[in-house]
PDB file of N, CA and C in Angstrom:
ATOM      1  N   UNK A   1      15.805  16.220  -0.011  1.00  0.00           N
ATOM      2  CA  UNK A   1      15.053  15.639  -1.103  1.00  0.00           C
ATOM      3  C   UNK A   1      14.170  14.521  -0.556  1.00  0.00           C
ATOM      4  N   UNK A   2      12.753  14.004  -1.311  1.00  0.00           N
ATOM      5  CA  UNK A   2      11.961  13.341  -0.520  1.00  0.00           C
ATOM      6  C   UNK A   2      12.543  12.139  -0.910  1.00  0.00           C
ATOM      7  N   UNK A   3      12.454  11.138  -0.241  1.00  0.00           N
ATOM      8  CA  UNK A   3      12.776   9.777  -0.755  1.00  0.00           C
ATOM      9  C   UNK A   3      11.341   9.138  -1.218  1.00  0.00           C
ATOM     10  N   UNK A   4      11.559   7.767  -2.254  1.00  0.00           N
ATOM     11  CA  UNK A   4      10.806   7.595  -3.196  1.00  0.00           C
ATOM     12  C   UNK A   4       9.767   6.933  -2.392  1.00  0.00           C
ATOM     13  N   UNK A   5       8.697   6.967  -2.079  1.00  0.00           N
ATOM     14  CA  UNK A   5       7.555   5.874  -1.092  1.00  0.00           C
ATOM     15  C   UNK A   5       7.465   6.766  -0.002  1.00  0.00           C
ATOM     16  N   UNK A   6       8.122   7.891   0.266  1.00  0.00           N
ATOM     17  CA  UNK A   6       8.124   8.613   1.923  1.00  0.00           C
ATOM     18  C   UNK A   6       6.788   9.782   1.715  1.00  0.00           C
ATOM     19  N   UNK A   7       5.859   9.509   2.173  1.00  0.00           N
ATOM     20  CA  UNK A   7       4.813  10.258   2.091  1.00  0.00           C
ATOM     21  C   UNK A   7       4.435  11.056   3.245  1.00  0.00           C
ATOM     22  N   UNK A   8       5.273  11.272   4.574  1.00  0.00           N
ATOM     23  CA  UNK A   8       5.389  11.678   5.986  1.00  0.00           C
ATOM     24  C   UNK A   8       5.047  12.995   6.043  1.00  0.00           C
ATOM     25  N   UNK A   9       5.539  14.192   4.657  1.00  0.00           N
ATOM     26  CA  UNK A   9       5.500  15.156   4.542  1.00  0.00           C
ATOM     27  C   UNK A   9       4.746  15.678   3.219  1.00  0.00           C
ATOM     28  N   UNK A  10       3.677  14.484   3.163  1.00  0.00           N
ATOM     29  CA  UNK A  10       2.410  15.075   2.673  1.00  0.00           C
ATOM     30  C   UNK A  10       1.149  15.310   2.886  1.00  0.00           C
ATOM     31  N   UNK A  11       0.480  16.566   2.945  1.00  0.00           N
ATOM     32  CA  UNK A  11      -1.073  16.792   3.043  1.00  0.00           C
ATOM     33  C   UNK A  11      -1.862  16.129   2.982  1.00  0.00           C
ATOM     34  N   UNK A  12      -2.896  15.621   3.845  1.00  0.00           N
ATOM     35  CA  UNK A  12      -4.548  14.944   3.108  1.00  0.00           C
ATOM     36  C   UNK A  12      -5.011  15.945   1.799  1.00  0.00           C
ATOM     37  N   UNK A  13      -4.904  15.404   1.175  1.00  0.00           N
ATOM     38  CA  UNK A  13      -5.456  16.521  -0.073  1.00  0.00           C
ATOM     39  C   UNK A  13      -7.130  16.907   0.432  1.00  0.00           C
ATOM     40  N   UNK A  14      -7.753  16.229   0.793  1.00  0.00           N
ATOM     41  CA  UNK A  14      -9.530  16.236   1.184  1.00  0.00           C
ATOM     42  C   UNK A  14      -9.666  15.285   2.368  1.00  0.00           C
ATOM     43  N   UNK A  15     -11.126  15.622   2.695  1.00  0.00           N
ATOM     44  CA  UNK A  15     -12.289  14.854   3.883  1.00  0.00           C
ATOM     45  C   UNK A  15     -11.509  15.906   5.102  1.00  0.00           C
ATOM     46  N   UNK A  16     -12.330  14.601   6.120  1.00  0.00           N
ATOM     47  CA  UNK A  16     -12.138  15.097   7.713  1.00  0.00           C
ATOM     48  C   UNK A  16     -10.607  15.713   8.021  1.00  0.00           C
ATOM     49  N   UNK A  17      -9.673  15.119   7.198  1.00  0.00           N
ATOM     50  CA  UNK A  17      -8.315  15.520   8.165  1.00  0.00           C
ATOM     51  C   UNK A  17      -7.466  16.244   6.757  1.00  0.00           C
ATOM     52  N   UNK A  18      -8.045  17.017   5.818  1.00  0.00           N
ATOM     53  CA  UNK A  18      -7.614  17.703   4.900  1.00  0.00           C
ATOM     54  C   UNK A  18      -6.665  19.189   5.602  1.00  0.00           C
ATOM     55  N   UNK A  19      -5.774  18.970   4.829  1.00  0.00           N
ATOM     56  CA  UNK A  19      -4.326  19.943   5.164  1.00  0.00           C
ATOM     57  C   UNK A  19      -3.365  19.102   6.697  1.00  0.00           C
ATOM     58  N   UNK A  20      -4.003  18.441   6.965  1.00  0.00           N
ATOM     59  CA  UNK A  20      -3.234  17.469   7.935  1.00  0.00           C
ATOM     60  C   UNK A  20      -1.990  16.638   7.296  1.00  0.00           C
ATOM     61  N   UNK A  21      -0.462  16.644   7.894  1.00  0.00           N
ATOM     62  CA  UNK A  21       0.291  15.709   7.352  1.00  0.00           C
ATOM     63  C   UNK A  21      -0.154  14.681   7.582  1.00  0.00           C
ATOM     64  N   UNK A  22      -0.119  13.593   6.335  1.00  0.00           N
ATOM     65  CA  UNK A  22      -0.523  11.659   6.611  1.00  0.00           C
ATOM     66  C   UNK A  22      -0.003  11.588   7.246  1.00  0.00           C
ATOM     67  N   UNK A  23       1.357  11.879   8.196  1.00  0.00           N
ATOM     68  CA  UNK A  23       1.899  11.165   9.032  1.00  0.00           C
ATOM     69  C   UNK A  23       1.020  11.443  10.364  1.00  0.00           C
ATOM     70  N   UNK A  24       0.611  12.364  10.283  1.00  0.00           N
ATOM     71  CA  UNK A  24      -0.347  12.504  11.713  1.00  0.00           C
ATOM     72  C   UNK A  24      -1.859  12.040  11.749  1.00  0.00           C
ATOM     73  N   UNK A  25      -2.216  11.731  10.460  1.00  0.00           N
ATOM     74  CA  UNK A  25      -3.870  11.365  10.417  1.00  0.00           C
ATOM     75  C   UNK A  25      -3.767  10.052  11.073  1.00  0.00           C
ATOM     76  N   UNK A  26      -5.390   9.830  12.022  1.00  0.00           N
ATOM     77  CA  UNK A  26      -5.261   8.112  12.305  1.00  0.00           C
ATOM     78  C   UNK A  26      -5.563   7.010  11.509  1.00  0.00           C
ATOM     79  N   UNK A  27      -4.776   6.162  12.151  1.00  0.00           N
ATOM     80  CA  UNK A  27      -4.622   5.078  11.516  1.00  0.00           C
ATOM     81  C   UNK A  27      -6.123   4.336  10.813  1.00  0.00           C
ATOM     82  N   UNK A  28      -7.193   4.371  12.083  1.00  0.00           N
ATOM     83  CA  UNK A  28      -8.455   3.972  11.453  1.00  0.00           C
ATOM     84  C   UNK A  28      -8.757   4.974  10.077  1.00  0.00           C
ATOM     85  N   UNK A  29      -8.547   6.323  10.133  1.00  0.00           N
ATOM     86  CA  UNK A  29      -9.210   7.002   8.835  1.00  0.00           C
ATOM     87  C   UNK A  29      -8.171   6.475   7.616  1.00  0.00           C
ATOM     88  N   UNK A  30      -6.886   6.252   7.740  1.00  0.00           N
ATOM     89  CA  UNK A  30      -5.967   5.735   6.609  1.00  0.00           C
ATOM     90  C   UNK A  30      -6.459   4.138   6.284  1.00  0.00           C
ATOM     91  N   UNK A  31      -7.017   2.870   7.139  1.00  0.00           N
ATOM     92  CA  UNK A  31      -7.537   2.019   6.638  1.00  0.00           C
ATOM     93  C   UNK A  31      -8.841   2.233   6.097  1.00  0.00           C
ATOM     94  N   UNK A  32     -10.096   3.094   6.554  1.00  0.00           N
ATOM     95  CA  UNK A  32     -10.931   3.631   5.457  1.00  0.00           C
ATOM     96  C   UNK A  32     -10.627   4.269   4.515  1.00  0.00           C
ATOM     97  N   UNK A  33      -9.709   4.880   4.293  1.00  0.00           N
ATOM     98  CA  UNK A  33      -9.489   5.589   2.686  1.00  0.00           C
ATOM     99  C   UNK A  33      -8.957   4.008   1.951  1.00  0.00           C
ATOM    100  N   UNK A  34      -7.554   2.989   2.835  1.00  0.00           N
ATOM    101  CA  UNK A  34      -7.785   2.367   1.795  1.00  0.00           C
ATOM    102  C   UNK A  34      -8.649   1.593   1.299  1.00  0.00           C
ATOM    103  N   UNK A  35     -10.090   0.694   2.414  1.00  0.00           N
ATOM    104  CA  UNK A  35     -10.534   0.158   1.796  1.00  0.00           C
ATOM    105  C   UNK A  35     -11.920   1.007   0.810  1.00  0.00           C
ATOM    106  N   UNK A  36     -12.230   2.354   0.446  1.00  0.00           N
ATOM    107  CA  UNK A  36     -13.142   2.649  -0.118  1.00  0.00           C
ATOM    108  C   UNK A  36     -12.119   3.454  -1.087  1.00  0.00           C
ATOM    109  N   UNK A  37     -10.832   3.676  -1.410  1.00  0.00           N
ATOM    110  CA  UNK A  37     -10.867   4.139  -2.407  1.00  0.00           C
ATOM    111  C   UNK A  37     -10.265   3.743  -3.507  1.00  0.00           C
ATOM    112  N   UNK A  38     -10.750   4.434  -4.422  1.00  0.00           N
ATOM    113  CA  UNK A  38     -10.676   3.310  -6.126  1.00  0.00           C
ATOM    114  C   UNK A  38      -9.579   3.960  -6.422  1.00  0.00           C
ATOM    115  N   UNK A  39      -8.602   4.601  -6.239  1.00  0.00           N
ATOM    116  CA  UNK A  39      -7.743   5.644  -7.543  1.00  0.00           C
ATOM    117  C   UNK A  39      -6.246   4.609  -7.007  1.00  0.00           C
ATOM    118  N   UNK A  40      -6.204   3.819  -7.767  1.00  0.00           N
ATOM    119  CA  UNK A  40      -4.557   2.774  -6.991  1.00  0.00           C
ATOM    120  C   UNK A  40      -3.312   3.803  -6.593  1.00  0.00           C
ATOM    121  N   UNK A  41      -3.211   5.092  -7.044  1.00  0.00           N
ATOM    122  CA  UNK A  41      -1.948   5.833  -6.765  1.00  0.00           C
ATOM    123  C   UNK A  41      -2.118   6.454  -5.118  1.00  0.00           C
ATOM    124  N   UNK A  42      -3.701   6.836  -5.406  1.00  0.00           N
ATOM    125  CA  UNK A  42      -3.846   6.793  -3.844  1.00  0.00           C
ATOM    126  C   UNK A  42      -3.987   6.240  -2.619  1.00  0.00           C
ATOM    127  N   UNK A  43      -4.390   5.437  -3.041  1.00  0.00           N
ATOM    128  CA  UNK A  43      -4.541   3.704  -2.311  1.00  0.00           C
ATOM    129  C   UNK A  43      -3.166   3.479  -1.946  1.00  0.00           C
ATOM    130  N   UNK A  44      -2.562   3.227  -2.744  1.00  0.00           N
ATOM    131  CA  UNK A  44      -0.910   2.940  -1.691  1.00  0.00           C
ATOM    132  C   UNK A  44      -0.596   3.926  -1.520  1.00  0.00           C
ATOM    133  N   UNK A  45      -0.784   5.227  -1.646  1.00  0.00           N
ATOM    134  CA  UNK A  45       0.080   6.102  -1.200  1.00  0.00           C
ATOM    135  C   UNK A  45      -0.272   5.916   0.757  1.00  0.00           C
ATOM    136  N   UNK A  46      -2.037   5.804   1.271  1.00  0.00           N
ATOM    137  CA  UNK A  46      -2.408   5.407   2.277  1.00  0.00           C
ATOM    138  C   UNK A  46      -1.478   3.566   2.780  1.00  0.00           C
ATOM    139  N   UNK A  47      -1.243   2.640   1.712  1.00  0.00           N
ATOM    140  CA  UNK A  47      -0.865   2.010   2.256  1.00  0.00           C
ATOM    141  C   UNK A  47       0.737   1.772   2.943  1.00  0.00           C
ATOM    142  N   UNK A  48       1.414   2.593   1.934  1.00  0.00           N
ATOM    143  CA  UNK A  48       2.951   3.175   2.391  1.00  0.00           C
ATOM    144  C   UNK A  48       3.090   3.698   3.364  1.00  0.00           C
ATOM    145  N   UNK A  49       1.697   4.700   3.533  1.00  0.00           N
ATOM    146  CA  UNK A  49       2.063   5.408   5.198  1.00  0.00           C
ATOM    147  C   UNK A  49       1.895   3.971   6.441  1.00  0.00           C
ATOM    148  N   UNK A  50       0.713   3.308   6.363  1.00  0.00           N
ATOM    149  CA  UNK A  50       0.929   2.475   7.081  1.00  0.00           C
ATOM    150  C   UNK A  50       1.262   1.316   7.033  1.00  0.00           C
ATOM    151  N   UNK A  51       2.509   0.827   6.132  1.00  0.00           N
ATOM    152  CA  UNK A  51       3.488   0.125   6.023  1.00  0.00           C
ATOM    153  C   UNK A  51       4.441   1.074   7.127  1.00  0.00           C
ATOM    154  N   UNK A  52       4.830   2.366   6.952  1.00  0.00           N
ATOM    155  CA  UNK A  52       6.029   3.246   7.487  1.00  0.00           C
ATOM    156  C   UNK A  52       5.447   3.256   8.981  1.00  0.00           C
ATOM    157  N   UNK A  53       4.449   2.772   9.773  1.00  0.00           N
ATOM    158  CA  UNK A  53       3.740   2.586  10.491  1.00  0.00           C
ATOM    159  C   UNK A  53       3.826   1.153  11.378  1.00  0.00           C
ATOM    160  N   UNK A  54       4.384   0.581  10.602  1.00  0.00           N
ATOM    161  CA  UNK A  54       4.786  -0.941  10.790  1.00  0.00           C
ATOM    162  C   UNK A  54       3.373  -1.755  11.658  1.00  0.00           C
ATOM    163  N   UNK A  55       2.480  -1.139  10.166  1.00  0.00           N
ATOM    164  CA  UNK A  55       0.866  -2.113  10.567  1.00  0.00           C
ATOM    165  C   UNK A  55       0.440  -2.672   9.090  1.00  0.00           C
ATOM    166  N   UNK A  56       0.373  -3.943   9.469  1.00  0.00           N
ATOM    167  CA  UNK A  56       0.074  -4.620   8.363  1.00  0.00           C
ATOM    168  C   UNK A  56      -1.210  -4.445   8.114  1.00  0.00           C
ATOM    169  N   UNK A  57      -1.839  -3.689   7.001  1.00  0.00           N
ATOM    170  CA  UNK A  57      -2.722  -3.074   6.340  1.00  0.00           C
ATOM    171  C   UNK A  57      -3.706  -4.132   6.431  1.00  0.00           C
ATOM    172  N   UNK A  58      -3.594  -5.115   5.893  1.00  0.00           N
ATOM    173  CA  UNK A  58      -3.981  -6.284   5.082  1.00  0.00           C
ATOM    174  C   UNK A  58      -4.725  -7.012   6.275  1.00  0.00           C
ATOM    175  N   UNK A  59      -4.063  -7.259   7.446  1.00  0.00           N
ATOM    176  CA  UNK A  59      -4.363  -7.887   8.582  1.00  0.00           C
ATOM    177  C   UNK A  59      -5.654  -7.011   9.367  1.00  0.00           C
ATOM    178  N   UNK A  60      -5.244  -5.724   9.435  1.00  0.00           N
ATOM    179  CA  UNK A  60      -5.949  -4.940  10.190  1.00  0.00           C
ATOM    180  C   UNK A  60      -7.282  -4.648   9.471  1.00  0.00           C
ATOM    181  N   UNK A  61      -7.235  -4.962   8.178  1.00  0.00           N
ATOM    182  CA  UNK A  61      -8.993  -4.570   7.512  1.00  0.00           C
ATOM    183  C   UNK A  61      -9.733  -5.288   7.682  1.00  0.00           C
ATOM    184  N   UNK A  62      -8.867  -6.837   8.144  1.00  0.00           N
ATOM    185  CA  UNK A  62      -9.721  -8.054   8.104  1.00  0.00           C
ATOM    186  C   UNK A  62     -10.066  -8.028  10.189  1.00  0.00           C
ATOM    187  N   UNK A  63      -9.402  -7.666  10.655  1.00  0.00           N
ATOM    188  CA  UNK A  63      -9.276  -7.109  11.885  1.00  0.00           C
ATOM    189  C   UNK A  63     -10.904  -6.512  12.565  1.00  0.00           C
ATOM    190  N   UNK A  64     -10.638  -5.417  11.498  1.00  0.00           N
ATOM    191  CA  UNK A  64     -11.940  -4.567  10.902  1.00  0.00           C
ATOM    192  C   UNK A  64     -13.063  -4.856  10.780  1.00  0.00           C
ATOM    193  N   UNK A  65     -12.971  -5.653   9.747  1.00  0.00           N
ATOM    194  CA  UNK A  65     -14.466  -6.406   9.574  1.00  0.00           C
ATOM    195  C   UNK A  65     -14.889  -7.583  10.327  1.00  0.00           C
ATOM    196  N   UNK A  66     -14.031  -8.049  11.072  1.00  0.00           N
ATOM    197  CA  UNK A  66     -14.432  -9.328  12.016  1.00  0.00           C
ATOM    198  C   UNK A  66     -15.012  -8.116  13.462  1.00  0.00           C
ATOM    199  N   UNK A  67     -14.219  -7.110  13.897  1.00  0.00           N
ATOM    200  CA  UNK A  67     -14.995  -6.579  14.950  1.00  0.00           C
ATOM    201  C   UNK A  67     -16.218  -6.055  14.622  1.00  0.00           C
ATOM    202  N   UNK A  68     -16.376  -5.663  13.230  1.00  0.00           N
ATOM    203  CA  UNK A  68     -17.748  -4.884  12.961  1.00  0.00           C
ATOM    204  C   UNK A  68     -19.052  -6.337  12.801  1.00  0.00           C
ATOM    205  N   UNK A  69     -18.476  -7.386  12.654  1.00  0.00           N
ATOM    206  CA  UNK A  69     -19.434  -8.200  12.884  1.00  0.00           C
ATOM    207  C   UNK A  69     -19.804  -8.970  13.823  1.00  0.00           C
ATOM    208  N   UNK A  70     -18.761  -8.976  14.953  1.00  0.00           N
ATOM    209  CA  UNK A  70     -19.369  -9.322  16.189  1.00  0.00           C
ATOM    210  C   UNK A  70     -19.383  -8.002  17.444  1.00  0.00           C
ATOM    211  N   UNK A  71     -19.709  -6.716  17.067  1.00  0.00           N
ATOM    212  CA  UNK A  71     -20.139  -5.428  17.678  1.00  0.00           C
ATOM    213  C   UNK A  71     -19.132  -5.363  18.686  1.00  0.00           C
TER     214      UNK A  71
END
């Protein structure tokens, strides 16, 4: 039975890595889905995987945008 938050053994439903388990998509495409997408069930469902990932989401977007502004 799945446990409640364990998303390891679910599909990308769509985009680049569609029919791929989340547990295998990278980490950069799981912080772009979360920061561009609006639907909140999906949004954490990306942020649970990389919580189960033991990467602080939160840290790494800001991570993100500080490298994209100094190239």
């Amino acid at each position: 039975m799945k446990r409640v938050n364990d998303y390891t053994h679910t599909k990308m439903p769509w985009g680049k890595y569609r029919g791929i388990w989340l547990k295998d998509v990278p980490e950069d495409y799981l912080l772009w889905c979360v920061e561009n997408w609006r639907d909140q069930a999906t949004s954490e469902m990306f942020k649970t995987e990389l919580a189960r990932r033991k990467i602080n989401w939160q840290q790494a977007l800001i991570d993100r945008k500080n490298k994209a502004r100094t190239g």
